[in-house]
N, C-alpha and C. Protein backbone atom coordinates (compact mmCIF):
# COMPACT_ATOMS: atom_id res chain seq x y z
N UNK A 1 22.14 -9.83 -17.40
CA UNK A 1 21.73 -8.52 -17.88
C UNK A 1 22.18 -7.47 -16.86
N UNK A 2 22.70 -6.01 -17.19
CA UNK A 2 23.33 -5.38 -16.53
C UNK A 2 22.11 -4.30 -16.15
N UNK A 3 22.18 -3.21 -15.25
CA UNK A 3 21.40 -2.37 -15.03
C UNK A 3 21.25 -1.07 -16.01
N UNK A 4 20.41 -0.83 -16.54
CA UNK A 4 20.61 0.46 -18.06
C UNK A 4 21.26 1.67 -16.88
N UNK A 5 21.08 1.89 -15.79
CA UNK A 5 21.25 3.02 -15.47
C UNK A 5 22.67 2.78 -14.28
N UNK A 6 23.83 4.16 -14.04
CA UNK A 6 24.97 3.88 -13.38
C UNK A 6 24.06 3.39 -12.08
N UNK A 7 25.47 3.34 -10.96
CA UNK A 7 24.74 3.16 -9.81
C UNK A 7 24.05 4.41 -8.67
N UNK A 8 24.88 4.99 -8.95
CA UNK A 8 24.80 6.39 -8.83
C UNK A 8 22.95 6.83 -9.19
N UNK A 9 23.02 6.99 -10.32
CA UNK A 9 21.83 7.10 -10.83
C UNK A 9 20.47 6.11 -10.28
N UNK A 10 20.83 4.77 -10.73
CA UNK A 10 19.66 4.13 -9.66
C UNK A 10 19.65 4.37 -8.09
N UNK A 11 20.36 4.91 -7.54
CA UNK A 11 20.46 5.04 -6.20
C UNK A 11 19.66 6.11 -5.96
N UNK A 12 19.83 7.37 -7.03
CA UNK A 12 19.07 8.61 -6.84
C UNK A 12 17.54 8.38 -7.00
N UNK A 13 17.15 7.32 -8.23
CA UNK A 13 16.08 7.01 -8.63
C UNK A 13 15.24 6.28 -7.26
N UNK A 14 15.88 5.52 -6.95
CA UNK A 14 15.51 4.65 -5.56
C UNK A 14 15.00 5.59 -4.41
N UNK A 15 15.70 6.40 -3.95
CA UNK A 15 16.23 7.61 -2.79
C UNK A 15 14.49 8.26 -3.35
N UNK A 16 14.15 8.16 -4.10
CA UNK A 16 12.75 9.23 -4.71
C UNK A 16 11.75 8.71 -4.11
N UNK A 17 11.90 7.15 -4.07
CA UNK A 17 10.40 6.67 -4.16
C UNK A 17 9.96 6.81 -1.92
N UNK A 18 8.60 7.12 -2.01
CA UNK A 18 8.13 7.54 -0.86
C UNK A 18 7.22 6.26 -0.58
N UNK A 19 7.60 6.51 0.82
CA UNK A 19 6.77 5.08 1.74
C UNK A 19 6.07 5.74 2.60
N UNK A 20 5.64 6.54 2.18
CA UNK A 20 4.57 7.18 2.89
C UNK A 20 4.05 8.45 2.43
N UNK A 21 2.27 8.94 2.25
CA UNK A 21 1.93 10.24 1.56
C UNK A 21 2.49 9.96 0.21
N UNK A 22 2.33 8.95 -0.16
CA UNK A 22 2.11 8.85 -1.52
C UNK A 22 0.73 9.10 -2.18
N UNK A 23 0.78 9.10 -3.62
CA UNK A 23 -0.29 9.84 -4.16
C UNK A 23 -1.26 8.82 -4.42
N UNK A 24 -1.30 7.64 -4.36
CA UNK A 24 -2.21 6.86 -3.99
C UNK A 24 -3.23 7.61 -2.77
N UNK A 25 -2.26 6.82 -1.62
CA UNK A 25 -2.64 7.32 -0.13
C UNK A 25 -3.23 8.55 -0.29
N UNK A 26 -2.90 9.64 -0.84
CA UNK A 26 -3.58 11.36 -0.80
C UNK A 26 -4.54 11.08 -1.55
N UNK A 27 -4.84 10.73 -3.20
CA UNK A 27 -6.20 9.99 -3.48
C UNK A 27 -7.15 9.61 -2.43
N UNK A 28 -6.91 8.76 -2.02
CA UNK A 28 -7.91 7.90 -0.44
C UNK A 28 -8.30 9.06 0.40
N UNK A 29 -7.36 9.68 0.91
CA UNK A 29 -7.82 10.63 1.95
C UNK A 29 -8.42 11.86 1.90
N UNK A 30 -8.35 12.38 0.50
CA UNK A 30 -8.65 13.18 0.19
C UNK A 30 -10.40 12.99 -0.20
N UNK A 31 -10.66 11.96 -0.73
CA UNK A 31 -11.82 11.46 -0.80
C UNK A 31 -12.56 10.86 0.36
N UNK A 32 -11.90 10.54 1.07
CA UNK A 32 -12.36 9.76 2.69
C UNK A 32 -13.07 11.12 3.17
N UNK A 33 -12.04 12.53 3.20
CA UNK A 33 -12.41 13.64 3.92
C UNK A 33 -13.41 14.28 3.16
N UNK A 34 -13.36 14.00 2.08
CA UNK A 34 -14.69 15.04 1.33
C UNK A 34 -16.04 14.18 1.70
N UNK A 35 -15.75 12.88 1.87
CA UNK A 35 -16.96 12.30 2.09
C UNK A 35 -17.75 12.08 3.83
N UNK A 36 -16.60 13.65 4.63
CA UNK A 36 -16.57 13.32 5.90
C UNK A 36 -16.29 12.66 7.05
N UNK A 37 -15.55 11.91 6.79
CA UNK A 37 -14.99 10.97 7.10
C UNK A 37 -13.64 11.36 8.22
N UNK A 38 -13.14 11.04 9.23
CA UNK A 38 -12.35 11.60 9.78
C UNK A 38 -11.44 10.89 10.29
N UNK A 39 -10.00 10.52 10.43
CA UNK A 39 -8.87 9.12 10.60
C UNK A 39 -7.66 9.96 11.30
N UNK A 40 -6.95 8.72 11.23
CA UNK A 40 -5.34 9.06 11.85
C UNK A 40 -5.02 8.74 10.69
N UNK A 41 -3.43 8.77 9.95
CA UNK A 41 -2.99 8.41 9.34
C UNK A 41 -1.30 7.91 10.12
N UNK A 42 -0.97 7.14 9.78
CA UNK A 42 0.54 6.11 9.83
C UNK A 42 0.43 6.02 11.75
N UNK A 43 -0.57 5.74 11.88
CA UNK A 43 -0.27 5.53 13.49
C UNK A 43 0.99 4.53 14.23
N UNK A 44 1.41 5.06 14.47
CA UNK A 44 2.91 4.05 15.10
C UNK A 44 3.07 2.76 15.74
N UNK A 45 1.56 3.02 16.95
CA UNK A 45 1.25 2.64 17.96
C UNK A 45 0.62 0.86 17.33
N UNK A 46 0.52 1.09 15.95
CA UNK A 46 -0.38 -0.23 15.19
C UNK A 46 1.30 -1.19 14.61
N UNK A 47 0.57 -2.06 14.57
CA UNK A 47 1.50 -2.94 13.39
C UNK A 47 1.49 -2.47 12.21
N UNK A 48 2.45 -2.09 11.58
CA UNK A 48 2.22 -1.89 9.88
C UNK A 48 2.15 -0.64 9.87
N UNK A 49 2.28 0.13 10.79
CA UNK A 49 1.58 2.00 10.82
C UNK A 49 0.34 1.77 9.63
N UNK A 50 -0.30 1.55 9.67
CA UNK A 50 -1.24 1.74 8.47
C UNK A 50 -1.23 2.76 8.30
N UNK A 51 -1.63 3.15 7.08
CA UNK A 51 -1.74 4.36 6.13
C UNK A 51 -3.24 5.11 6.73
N UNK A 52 -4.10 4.69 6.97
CA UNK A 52 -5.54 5.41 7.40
C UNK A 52 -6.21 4.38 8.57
N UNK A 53 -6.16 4.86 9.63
CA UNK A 53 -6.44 4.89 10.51
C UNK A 53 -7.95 5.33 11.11
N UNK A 54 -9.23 4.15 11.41
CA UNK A 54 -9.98 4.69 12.04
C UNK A 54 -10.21 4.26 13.87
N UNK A 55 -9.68 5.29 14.51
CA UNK A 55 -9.78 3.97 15.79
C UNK A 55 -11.41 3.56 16.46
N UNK A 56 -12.25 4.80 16.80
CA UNK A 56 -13.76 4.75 17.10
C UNK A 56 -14.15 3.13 16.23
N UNK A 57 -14.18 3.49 14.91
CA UNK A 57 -14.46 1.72 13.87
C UNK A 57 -13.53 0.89 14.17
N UNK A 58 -11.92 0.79 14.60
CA UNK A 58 -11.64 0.02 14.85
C UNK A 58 -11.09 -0.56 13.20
N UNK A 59 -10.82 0.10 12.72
CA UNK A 59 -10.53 -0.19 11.41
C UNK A 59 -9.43 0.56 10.56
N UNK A 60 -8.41 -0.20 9.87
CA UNK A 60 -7.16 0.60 9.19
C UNK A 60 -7.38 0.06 7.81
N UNK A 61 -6.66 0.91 7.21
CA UNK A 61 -6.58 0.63 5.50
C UNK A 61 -5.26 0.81 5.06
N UNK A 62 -4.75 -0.17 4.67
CA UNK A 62 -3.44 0.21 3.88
C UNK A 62 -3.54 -0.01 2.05
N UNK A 63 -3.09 0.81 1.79
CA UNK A 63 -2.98 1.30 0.47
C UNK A 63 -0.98 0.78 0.14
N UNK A 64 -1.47 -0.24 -0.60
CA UNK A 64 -0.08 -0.71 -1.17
C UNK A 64 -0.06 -0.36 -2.63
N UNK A 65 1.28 -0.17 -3.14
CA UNK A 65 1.74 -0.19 -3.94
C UNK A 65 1.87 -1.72 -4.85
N UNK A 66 1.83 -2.06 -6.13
CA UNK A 66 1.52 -2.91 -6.57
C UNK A 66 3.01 -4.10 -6.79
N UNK A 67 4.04 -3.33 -6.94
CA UNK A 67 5.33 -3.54 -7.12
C UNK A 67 5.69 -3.96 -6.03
N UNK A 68 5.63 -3.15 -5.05
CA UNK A 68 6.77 -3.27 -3.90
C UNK A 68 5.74 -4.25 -2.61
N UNK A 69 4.25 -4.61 -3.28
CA UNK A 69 3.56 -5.64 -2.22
C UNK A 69 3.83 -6.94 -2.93
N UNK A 70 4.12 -7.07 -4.20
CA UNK A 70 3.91 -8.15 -4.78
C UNK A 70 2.56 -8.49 -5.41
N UNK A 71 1.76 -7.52 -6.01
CA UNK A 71 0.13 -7.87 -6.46
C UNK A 71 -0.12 -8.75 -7.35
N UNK A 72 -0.16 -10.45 -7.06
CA UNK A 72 -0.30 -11.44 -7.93
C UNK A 72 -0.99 -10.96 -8.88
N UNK A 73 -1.26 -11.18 -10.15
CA UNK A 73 -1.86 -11.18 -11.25
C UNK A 73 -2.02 -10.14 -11.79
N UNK A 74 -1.34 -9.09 -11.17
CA UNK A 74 -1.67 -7.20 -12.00
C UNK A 74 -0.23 -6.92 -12.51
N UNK A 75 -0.81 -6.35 -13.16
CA UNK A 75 0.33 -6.09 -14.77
C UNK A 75 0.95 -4.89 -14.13
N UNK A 76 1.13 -4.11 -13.04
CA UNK A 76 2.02 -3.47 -12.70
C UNK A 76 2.56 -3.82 -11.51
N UNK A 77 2.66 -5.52 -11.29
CA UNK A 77 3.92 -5.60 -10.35
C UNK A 77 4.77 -7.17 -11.61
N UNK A 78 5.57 -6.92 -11.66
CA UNK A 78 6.79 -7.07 -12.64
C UNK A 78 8.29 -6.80 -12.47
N UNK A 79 8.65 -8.31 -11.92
CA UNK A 79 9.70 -8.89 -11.60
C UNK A 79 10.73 -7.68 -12.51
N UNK A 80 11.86 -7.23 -11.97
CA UNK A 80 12.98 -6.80 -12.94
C UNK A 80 13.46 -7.47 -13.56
N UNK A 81 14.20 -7.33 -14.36
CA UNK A 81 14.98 -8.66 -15.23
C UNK A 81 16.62 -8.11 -14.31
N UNK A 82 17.02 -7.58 -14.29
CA UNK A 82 17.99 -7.27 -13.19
C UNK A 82 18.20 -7.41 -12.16
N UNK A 83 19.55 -8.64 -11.53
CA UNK A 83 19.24 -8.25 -9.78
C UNK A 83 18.23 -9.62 -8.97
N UNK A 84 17.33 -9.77 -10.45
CA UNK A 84 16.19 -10.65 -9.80
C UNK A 84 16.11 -11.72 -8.53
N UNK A 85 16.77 -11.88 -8.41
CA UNK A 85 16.81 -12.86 -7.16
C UNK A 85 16.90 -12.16 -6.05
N UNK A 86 17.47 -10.87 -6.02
CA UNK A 86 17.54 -9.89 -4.84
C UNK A 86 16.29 -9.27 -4.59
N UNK A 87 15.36 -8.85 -5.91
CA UNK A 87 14.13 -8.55 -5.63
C UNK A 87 13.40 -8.92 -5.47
N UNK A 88 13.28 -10.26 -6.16
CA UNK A 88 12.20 -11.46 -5.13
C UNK A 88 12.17 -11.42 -4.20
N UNK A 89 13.49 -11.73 -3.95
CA UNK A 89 13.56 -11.87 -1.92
C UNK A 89 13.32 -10.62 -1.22
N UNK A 90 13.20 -9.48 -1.93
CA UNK A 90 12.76 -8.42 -1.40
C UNK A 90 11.50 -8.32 -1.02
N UNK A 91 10.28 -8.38 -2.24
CA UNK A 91 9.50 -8.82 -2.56
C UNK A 91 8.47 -9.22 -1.58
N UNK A 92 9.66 -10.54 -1.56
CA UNK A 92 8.52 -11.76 -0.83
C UNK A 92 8.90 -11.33 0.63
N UNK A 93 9.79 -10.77 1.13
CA UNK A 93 9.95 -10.31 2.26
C UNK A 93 8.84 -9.15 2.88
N UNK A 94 8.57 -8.28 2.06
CA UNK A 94 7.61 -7.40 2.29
C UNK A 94 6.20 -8.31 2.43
N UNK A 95 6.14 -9.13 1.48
CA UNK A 95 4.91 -9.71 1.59
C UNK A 95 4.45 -10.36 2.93
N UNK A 96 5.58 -10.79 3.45
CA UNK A 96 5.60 -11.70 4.72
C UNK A 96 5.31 -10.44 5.79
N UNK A 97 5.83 -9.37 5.75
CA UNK A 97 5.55 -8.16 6.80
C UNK A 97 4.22 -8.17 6.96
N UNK A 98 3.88 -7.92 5.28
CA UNK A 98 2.21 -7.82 5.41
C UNK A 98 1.77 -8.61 6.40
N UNK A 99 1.78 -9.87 6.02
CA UNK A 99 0.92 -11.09 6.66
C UNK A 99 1.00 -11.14 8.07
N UNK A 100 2.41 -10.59 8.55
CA UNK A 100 2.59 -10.49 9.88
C UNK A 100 2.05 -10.01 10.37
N UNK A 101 1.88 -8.36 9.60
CA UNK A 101 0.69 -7.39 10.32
C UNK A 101 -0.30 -7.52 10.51
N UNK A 102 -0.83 -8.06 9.65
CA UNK A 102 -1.96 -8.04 9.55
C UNK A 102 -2.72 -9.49 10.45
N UNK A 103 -1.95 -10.48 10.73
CA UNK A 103 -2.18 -11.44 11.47
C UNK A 103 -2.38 -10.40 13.28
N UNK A 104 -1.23 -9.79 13.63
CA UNK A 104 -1.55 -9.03 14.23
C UNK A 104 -2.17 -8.41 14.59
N UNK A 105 -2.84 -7.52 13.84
CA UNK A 105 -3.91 -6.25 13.75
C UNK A 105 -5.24 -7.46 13.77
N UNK A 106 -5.02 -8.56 13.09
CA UNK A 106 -6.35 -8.98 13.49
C UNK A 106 -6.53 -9.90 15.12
N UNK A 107 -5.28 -10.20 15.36
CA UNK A 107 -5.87 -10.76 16.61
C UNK A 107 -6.47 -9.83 17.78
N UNK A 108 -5.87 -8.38 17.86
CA UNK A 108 -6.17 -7.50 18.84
C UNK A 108 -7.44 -6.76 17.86
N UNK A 109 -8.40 -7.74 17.13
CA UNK A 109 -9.71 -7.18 16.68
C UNK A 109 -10.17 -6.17 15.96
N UNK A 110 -9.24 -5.69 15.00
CA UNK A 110 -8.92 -4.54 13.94
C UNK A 110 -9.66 -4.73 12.63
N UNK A 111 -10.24 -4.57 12.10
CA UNK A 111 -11.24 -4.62 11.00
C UNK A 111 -9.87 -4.11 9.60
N UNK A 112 -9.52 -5.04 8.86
CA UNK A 112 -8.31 -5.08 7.39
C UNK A 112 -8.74 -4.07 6.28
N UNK A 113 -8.62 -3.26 5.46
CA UNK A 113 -8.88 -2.78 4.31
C UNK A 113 -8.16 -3.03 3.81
N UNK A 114 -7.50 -3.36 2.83
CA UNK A 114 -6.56 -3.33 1.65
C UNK A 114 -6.74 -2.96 0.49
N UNK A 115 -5.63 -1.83 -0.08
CA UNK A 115 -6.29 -1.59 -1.31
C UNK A 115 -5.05 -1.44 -2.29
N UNK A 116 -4.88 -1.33 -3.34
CA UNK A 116 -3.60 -1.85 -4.52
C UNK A 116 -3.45 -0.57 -5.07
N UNK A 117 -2.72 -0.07 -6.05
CA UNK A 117 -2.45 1.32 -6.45
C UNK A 117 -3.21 0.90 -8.01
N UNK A 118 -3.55 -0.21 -8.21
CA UNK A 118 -3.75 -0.87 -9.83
C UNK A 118 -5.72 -0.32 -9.32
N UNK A 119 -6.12 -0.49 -8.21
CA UNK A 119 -7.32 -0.18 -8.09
C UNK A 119 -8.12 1.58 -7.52
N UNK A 120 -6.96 1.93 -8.27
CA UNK A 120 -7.28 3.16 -7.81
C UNK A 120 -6.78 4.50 -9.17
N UNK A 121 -6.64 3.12 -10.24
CA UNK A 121 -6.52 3.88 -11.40
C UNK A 121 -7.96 4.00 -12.17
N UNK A 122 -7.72 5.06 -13.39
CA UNK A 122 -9.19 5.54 -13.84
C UNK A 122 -10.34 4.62 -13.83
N UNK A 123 -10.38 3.19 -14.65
CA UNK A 123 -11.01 2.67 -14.78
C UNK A 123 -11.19 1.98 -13.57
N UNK A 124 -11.18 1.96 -12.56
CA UNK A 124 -11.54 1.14 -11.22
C UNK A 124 -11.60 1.94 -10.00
N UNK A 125 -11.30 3.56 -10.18
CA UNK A 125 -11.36 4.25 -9.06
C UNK A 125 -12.75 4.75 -8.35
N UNK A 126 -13.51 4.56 -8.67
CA UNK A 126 -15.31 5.22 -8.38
C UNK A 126 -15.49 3.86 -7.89
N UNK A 127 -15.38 2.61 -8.50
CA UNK A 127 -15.92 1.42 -7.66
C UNK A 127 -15.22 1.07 -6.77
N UNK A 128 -13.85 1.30 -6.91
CA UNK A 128 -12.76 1.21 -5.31
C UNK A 128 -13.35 1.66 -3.92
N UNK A 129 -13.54 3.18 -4.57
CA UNK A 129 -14.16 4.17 -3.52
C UNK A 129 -15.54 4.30 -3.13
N UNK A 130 -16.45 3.50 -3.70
CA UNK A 130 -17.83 3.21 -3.32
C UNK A 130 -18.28 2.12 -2.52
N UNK A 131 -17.25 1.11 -2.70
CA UNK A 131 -16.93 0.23 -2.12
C UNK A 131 -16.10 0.24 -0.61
N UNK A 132 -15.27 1.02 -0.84
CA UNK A 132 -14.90 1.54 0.50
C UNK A 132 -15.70 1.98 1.15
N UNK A 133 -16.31 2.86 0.74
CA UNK A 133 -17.61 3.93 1.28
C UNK A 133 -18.65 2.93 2.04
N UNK A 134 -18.91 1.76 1.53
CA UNK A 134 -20.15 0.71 1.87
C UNK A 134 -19.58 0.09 2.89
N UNK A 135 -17.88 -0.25 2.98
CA UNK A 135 -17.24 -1.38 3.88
C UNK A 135 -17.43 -0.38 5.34
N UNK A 136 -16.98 1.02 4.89
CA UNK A 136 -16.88 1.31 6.33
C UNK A 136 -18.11 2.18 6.96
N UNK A 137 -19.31 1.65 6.32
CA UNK A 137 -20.40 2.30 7.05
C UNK A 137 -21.31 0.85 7.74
């Protein structure tokens, strides 16, 4: 199966997508801060830059995307039919970052959040965020 779009065109499409301050991530923080709450965001200095940063708690949250983490069993991460073997291995490559990091971040005693972009849509966003709210108090 060929790609519907030139290359040109998927390249531009690609070139769009943001790895960072995505609208997930601004969701989270924007709610973190109304609820007072106060963080770093993409700290360098961490494995993984996490996305929200608390250092006083000792605690980061990364907010993945559902596609590009690989989110077993959610209906918005879905193999391309194009390419596929390149994106697996993409895929599963990212996935392995994760694990790295996060193996990391936990040995130097870092408290994990993780959260999916599938759980932060309408029907699951108030219990995402209440739940957050409970983990980090």
């Amino acid at each position: 199966m060929t790609d519907v779009h030139s290359p040109v065109v998927r390249s531009y499409n690609m070139s769009q997508i943001k790895g960072k301050n995505t609208k997930p991530e601004i969701l989270v923080r924007k709610f973190l801060f109304s609820k007072g709450f106060r963080y770093l965001i993409h700290d360098k200095r961490l494995p993984g830059k996490p996305d929200i940063v608390f250092p006083g708690r000792k605690t980061v949250i990364f907010i993945h995307g559902c596609f590009w983490h690989g989110h077993q069993g959610c209906k918005y991460f879905v193999v391309p039919k194009t390419r596929t073997e390149w994106w697996f291995n993409k895929i599963k490559s990212n996935a392995q970052k994760d694990a790295d990091n996060l193996s990391e971040l936990m040995e130097f005693g870092w408290k994990i959040i993780t959260i999916f972009e599938c759980e932060l849509k309408k029907d699951k966003f108030n219990q995402t965020l209440d739940q957050l709210v409970d983990e980090l108090h």
